[in-house]
PDB file of N, CA and C in Angstrom:
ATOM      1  N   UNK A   1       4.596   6.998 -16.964  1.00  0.00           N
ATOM      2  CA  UNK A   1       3.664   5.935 -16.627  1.00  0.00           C
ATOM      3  C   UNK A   1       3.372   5.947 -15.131  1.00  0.00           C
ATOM      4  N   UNK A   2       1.975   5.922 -14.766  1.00  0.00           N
ATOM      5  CA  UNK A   2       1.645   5.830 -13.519  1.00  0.00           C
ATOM      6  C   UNK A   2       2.049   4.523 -12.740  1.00  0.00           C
ATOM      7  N   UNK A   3       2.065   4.364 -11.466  1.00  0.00           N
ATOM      8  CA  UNK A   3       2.341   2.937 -10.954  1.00  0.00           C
ATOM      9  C   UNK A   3       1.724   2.635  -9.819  1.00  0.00           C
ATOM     10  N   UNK A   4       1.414   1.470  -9.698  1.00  0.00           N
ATOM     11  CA  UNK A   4       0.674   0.879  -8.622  1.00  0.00           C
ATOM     12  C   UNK A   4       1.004   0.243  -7.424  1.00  0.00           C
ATOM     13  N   UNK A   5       0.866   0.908  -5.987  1.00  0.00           N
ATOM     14  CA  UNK A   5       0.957  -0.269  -4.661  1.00  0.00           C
ATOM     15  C   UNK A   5      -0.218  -1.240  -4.788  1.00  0.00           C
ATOM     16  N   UNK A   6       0.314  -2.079  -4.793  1.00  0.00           N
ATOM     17  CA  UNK A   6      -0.858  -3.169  -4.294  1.00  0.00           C
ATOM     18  C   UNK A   6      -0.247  -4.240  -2.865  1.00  0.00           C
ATOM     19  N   UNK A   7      -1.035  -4.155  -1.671  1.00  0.00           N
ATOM     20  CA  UNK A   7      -0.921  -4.649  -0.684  1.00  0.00           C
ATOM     21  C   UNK A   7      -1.844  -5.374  -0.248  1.00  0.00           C
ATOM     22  N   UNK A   8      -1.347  -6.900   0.267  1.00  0.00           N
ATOM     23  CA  UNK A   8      -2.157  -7.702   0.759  1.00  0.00           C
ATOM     24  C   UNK A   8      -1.516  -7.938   1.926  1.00  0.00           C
ATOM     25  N   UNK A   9      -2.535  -7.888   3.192  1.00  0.00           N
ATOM     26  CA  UNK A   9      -2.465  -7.589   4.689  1.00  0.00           C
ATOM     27  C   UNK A   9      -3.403  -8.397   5.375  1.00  0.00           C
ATOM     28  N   UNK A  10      -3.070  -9.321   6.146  1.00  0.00           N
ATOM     29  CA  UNK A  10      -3.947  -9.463   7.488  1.00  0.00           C
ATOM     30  C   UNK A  10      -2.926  -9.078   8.757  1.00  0.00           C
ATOM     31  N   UNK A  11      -4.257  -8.373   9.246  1.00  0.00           N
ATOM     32  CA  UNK A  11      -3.535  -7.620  10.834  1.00  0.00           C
ATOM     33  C   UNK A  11      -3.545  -8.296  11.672  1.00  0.00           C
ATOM     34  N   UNK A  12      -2.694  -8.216  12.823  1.00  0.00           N
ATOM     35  CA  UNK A  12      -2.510  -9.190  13.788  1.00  0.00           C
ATOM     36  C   UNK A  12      -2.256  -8.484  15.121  1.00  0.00           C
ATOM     37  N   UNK A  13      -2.298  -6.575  14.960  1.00  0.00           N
ATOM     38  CA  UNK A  13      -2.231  -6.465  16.027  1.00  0.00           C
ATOM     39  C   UNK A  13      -3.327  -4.756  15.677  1.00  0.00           C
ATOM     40  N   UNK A  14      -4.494  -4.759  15.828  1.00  0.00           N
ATOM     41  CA  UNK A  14      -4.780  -3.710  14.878  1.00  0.00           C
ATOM     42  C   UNK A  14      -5.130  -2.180  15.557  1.00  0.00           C
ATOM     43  N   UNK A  15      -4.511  -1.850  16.722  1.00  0.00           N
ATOM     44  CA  UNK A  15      -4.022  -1.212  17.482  1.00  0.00           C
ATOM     45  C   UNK A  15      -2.538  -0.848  16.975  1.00  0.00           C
ATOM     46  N   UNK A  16      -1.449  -1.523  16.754  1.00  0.00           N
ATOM     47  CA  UNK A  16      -0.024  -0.793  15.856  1.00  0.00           C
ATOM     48  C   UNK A  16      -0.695  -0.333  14.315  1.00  0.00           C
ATOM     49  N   UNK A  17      -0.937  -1.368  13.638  1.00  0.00           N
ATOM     50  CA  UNK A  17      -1.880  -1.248  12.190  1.00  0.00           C
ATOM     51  C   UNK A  17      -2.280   0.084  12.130  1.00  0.00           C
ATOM     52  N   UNK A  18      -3.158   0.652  13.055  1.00  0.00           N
ATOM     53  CA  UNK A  18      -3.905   1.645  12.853  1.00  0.00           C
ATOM     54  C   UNK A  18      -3.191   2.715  13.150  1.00  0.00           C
ATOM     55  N   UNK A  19      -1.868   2.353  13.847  1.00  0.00           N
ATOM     56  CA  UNK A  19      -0.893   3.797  13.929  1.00  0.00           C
ATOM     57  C   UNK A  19      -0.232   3.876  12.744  1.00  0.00           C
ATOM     58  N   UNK A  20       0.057   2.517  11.901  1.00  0.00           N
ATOM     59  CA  UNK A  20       0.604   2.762  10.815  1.00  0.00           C
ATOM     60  C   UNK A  20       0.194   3.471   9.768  1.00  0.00           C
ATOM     61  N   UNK A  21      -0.858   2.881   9.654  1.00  0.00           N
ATOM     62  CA  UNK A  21      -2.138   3.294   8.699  1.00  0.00           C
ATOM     63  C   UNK A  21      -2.530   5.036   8.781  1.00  0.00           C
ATOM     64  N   UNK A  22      -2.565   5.564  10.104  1.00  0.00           N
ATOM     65  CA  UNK A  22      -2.615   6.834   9.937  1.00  0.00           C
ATOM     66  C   UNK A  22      -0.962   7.792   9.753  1.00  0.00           C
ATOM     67  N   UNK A  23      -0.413   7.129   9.813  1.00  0.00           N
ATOM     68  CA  UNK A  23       1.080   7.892   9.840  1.00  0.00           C
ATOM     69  C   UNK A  23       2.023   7.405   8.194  1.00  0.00           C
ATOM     70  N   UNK A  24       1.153   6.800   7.680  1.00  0.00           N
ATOM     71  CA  UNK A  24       1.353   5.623   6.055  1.00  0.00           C
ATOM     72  C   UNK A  24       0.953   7.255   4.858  1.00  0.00           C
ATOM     73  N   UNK A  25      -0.842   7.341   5.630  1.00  0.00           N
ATOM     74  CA  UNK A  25      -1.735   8.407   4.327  1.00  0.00           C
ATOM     75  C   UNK A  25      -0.716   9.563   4.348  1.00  0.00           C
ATOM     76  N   UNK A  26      -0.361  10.438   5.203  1.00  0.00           N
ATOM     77  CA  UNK A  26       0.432  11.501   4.848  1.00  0.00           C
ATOM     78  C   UNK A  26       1.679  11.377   3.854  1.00  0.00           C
ATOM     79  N   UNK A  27       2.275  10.693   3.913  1.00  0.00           N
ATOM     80  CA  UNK A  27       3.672   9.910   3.250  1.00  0.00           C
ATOM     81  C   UNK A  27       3.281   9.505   1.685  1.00  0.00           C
ATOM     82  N   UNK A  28       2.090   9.135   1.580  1.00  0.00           N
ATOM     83  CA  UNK A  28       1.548   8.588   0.697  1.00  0.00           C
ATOM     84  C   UNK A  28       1.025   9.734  -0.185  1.00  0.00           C
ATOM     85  N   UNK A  29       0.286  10.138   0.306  1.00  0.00           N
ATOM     86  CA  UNK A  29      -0.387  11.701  -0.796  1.00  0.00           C
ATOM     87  C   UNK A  29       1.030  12.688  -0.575  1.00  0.00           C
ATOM     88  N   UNK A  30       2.076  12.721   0.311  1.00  0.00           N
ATOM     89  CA  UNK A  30       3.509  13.751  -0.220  1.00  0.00           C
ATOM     90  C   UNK A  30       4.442  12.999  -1.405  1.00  0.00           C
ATOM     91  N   UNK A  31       4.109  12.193  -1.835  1.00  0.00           N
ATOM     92  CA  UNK A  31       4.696  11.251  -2.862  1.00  0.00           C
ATOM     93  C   UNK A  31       3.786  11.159  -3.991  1.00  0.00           C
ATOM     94  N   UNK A  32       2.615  11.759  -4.218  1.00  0.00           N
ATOM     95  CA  UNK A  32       1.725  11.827  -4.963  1.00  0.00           C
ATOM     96  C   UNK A  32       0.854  10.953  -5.146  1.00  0.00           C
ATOM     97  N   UNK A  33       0.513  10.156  -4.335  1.00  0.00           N
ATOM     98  CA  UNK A  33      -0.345   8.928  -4.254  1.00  0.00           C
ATOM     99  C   UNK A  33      -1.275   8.915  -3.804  1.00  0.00           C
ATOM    100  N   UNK A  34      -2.418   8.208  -4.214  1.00  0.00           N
ATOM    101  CA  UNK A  34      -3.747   7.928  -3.976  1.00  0.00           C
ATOM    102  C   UNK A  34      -4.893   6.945  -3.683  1.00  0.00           C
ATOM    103  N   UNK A  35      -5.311   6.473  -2.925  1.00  0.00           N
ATOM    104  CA  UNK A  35      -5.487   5.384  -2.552  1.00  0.00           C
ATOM    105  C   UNK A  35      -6.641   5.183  -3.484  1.00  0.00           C
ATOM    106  N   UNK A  36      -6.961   3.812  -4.332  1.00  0.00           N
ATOM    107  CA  UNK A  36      -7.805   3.520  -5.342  1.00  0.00           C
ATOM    108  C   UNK A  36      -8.979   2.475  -4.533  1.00  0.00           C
ATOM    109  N   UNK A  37      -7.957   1.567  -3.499  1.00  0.00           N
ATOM    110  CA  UNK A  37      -8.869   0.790  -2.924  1.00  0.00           C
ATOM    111  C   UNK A  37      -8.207   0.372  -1.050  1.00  0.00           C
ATOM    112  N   UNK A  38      -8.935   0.224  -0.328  1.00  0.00           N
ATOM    113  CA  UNK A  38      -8.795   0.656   0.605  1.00  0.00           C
ATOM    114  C   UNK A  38      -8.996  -0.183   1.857  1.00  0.00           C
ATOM    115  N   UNK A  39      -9.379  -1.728   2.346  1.00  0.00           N
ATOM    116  CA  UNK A  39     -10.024  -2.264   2.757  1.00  0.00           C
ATOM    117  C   UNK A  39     -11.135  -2.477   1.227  1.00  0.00           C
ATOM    118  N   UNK A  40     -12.465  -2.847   2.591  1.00  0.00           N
ATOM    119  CA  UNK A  40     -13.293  -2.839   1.250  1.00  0.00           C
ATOM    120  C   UNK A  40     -13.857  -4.234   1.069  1.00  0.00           C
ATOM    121  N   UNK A  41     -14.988  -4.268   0.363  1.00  0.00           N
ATOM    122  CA  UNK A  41     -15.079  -5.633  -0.164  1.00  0.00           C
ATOM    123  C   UNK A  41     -14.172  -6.404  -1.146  1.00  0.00           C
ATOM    124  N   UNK A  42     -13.933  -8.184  -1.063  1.00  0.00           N
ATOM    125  CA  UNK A  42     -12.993  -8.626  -2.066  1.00  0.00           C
ATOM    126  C   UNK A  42     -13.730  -9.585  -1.711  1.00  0.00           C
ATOM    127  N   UNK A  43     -13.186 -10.478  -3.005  1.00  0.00           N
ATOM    128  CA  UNK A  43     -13.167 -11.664  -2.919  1.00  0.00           C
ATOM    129  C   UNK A  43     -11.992 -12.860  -3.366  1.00  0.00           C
ATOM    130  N   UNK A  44     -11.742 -13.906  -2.810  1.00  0.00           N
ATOM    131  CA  UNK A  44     -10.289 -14.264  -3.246  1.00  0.00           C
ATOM    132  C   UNK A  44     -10.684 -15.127  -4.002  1.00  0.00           C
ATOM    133  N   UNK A  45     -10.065 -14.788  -5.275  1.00  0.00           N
ATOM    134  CA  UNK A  45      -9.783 -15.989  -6.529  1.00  0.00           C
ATOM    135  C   UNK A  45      -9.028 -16.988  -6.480  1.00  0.00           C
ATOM    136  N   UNK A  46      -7.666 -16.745  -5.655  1.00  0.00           N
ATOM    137  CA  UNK A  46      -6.405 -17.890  -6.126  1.00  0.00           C
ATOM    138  C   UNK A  46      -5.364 -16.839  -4.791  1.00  0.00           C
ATOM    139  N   UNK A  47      -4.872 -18.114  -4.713  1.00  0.00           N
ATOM    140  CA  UNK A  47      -3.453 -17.512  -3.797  1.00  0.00           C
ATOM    141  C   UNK A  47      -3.912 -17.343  -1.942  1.00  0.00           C
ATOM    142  N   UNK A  48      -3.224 -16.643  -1.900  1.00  0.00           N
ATOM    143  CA  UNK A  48      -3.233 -16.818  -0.162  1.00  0.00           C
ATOM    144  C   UNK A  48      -4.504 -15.633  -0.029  1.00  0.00           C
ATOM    145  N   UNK A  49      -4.899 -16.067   1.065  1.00  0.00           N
ATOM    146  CA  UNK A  49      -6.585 -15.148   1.492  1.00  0.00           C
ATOM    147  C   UNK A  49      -5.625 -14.266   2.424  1.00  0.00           C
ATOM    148  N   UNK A  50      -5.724 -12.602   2.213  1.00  0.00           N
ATOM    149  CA  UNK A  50      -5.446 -11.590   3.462  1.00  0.00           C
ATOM    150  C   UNK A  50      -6.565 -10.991   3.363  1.00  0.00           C
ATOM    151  N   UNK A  51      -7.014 -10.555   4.614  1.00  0.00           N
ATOM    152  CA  UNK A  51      -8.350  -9.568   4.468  1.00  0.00           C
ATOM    153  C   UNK A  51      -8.365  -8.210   4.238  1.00  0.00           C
ATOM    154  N   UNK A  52      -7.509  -7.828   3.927  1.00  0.00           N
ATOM    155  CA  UNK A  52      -6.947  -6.298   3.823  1.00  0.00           C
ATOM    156  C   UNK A  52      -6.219  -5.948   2.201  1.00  0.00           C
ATOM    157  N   UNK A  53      -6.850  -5.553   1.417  1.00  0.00           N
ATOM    158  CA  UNK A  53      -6.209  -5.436   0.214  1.00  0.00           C
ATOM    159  C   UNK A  53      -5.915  -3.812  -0.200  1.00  0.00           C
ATOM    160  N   UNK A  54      -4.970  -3.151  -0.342  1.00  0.00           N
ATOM    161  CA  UNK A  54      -4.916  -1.903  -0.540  1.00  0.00           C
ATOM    162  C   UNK A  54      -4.129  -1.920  -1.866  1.00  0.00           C
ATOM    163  N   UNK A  55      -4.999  -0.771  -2.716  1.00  0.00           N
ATOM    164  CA  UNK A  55      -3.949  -0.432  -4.088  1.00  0.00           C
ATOM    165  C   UNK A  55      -3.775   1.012  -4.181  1.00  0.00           C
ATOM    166  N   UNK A  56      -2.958   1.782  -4.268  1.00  0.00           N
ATOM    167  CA  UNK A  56      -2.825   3.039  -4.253  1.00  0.00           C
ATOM    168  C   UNK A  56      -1.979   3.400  -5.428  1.00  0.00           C
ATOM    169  N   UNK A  57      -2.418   4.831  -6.244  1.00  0.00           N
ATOM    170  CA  UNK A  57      -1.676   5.168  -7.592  1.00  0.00           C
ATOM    171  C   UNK A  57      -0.630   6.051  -7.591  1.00  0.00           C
ATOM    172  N   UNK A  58       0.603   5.840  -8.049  1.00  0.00           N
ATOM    173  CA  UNK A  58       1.287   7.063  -7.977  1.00  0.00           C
ATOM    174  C   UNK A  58       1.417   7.199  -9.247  1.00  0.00           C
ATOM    175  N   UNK A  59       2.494   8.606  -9.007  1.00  0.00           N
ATOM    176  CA  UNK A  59       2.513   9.679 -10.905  1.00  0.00           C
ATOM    177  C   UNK A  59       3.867   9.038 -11.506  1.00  0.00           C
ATOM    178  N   UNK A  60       3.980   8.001 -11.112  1.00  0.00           N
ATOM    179  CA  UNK A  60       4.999   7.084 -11.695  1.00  0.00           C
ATOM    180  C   UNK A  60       5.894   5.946 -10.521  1.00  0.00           C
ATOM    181  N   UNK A  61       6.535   5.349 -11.786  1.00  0.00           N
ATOM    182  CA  UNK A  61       7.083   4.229 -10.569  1.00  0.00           C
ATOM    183  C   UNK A  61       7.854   4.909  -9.794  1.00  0.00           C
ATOM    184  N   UNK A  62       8.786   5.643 -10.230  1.00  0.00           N
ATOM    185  CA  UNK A  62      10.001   6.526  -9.365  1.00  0.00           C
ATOM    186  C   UNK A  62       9.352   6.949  -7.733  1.00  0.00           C
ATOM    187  N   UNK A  63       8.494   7.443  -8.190  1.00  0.00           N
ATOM    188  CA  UNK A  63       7.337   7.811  -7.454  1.00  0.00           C
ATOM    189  C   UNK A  63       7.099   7.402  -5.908  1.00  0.00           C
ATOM    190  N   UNK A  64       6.548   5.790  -6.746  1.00  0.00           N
ATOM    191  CA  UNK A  64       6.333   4.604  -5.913  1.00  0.00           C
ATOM    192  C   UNK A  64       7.595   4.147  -4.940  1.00  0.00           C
ATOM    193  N   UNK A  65       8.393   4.075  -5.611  1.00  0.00           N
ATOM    194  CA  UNK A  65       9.377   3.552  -5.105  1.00  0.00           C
ATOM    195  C   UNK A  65      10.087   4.333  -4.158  1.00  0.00           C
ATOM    196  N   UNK A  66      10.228   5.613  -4.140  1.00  0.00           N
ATOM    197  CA  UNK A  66      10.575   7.352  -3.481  1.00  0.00           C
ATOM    198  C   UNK A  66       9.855   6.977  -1.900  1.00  0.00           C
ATOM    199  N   UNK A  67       8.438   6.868  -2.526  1.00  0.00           N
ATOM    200  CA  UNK A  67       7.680   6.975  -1.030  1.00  0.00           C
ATOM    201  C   UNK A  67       7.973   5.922  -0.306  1.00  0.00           C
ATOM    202  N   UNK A  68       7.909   4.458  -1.108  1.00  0.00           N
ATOM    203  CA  UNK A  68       8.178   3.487   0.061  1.00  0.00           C
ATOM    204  C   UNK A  68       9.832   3.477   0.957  1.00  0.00           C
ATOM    205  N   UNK A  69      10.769   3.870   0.101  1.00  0.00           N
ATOM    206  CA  UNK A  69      12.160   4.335   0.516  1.00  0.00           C
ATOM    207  C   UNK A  69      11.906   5.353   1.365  1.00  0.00           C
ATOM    208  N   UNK A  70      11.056   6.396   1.584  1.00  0.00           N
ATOM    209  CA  UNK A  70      11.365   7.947   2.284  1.00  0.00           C
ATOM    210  C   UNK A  70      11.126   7.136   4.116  1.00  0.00           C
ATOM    211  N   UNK A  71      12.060   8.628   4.365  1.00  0.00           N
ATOM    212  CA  UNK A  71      11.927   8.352   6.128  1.00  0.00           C
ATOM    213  C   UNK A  71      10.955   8.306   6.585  1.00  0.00           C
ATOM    214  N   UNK A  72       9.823   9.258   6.078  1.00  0.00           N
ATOM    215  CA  UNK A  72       8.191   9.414   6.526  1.00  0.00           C
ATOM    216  C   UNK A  72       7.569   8.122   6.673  1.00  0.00           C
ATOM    217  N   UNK A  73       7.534   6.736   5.266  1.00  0.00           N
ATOM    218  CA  UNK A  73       6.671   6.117   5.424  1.00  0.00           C
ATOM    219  C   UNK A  73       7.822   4.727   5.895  1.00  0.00           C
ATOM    220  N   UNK A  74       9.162   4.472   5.947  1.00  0.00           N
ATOM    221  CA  UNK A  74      10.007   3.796   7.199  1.00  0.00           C
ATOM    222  C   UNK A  74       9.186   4.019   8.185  1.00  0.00           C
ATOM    223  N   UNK A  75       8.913   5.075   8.915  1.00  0.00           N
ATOM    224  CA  UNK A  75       8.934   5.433   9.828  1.00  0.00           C
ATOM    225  C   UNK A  75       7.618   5.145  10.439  1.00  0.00           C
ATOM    226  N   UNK A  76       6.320   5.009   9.625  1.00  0.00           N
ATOM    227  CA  UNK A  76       5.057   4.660   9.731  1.00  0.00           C
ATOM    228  C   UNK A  76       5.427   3.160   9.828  1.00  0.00           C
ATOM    229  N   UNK A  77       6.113   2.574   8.336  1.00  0.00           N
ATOM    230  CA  UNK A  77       6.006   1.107   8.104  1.00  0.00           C
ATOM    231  C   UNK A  77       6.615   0.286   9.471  1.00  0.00           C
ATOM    232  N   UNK A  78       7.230   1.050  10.722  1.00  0.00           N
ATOM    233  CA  UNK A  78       8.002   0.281  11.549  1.00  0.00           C
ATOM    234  C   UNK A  78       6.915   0.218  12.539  1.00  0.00           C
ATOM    235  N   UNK A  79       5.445   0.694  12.655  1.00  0.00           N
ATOM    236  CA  UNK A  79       4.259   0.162  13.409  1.00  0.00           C
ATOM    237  C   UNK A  79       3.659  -1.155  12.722  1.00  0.00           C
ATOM    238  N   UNK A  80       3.904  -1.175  11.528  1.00  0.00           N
ATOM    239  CA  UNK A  80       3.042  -2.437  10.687  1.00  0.00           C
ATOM    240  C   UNK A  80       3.968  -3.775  10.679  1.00  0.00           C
ATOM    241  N   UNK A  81       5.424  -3.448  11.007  1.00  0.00           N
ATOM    242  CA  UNK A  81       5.765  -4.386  11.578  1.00  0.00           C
ATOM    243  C   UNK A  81       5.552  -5.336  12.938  1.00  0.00           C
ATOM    244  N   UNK A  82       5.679  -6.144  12.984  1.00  0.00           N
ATOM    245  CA  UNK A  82       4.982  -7.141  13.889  1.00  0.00           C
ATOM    246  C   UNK A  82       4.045  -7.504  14.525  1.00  0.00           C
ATOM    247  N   UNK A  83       2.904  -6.262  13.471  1.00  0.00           N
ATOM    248  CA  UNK A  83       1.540  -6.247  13.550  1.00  0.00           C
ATOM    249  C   UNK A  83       0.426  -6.621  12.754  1.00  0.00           C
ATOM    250  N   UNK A  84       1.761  -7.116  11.447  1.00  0.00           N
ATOM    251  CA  UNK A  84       0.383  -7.618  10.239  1.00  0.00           C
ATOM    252  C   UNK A  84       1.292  -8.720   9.642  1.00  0.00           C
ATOM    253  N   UNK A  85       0.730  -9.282   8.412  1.00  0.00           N
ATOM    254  CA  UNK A  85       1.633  -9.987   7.485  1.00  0.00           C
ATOM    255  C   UNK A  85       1.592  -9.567   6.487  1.00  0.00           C
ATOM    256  N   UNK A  86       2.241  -8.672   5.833  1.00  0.00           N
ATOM    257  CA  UNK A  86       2.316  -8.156   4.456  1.00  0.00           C
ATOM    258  C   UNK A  86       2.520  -8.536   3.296  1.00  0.00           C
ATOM    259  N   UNK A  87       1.918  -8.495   2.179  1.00  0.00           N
ATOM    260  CA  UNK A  87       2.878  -8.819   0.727  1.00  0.00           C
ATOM    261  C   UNK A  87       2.490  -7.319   0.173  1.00  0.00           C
ATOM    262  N   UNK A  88       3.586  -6.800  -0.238  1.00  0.00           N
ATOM    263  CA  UNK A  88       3.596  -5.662  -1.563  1.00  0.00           C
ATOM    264  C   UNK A  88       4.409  -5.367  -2.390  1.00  0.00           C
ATOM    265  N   UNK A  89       3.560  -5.420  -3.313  1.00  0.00           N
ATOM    266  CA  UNK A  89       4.840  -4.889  -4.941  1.00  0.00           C
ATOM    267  C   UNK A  89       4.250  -3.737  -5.188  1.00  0.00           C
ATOM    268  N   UNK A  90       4.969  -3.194  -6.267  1.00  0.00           N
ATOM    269  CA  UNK A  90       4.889  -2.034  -7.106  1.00  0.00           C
ATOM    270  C   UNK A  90       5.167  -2.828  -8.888  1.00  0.00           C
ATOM    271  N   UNK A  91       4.286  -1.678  -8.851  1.00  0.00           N
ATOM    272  CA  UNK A  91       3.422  -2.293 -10.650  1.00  0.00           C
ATOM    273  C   UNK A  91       3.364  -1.562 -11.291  1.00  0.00           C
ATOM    274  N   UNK A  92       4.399  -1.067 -12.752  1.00  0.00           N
ATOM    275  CA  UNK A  92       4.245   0.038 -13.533  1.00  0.00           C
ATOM    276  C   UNK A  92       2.571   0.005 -14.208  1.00  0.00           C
ATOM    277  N   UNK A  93       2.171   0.791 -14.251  1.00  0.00           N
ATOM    278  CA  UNK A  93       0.493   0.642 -15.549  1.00  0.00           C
ATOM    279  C   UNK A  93       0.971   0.275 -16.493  1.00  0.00           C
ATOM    280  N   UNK A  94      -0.448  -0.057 -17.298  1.00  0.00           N
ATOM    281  CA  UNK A  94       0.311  -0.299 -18.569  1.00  0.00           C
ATOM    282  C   UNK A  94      -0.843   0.728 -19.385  1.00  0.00           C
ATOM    283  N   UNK A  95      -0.508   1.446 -20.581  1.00  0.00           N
ATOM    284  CA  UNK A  95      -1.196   2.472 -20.908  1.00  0.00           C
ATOM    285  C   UNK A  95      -2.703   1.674 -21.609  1.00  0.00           C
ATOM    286  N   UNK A  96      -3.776   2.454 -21.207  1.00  0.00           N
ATOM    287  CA  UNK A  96      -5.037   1.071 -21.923  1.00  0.00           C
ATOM    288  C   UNK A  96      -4.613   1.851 -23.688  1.00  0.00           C
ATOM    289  N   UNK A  97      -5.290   0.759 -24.104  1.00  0.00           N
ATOM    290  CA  UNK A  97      -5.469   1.069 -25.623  1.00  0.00           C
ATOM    291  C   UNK A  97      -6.655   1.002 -25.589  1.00  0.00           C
ATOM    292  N   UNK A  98      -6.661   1.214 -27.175  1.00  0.00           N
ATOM    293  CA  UNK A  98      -7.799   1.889 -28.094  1.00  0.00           C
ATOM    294  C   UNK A  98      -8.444   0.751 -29.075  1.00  0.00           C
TER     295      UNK A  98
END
């Protein structure tokens, strides 16, 4: 089963952000992942408003969970610290039916 990042972000310093953000994609596609949505247009239904929504797919949860654990994207994620406000989970798919 494939699995999903989904991240909700407003930046607060977008000068670190953007070091994260480029040092995040490499880490991200070596873990097999793909970014589905990216920024972008949204609109908020319910819950807290961030302006930054990212969902990215991996080739499973293991996956998901691999990359956000690996040293590569630590190592990115320690620019997005004290530069944004984050929420992210990881979300197994669920297979569509028929």
């Amino acid at each position: 089963m494939t699995a999903l990042w989904i991240a909700h972000v407003h930046v607060t310093d977008a000068e670190a952000y953007g070091r994260y953000a480029k040092a995040a994609g490499p880490a991200i596609a070596a873990h097999g992942g793909m970014f589905l949505a990216r920024g972008g247009r949204y609109r908020q239904m319910e819950g807290n408003d961030r302006p930054r929504n990212v969902v990215a797919r991996f080739p499973s949860f293991e996956a998901a969970v691999a990359c956000y654990e690996s040293a590569e994207y630590q190592a990115a994620l320690a620019h997005a610290k004290g530069a944004s406000e984050r929420d992210l989970v990881i979300v197994e798919e669920t297979p569509p039916t028929e």
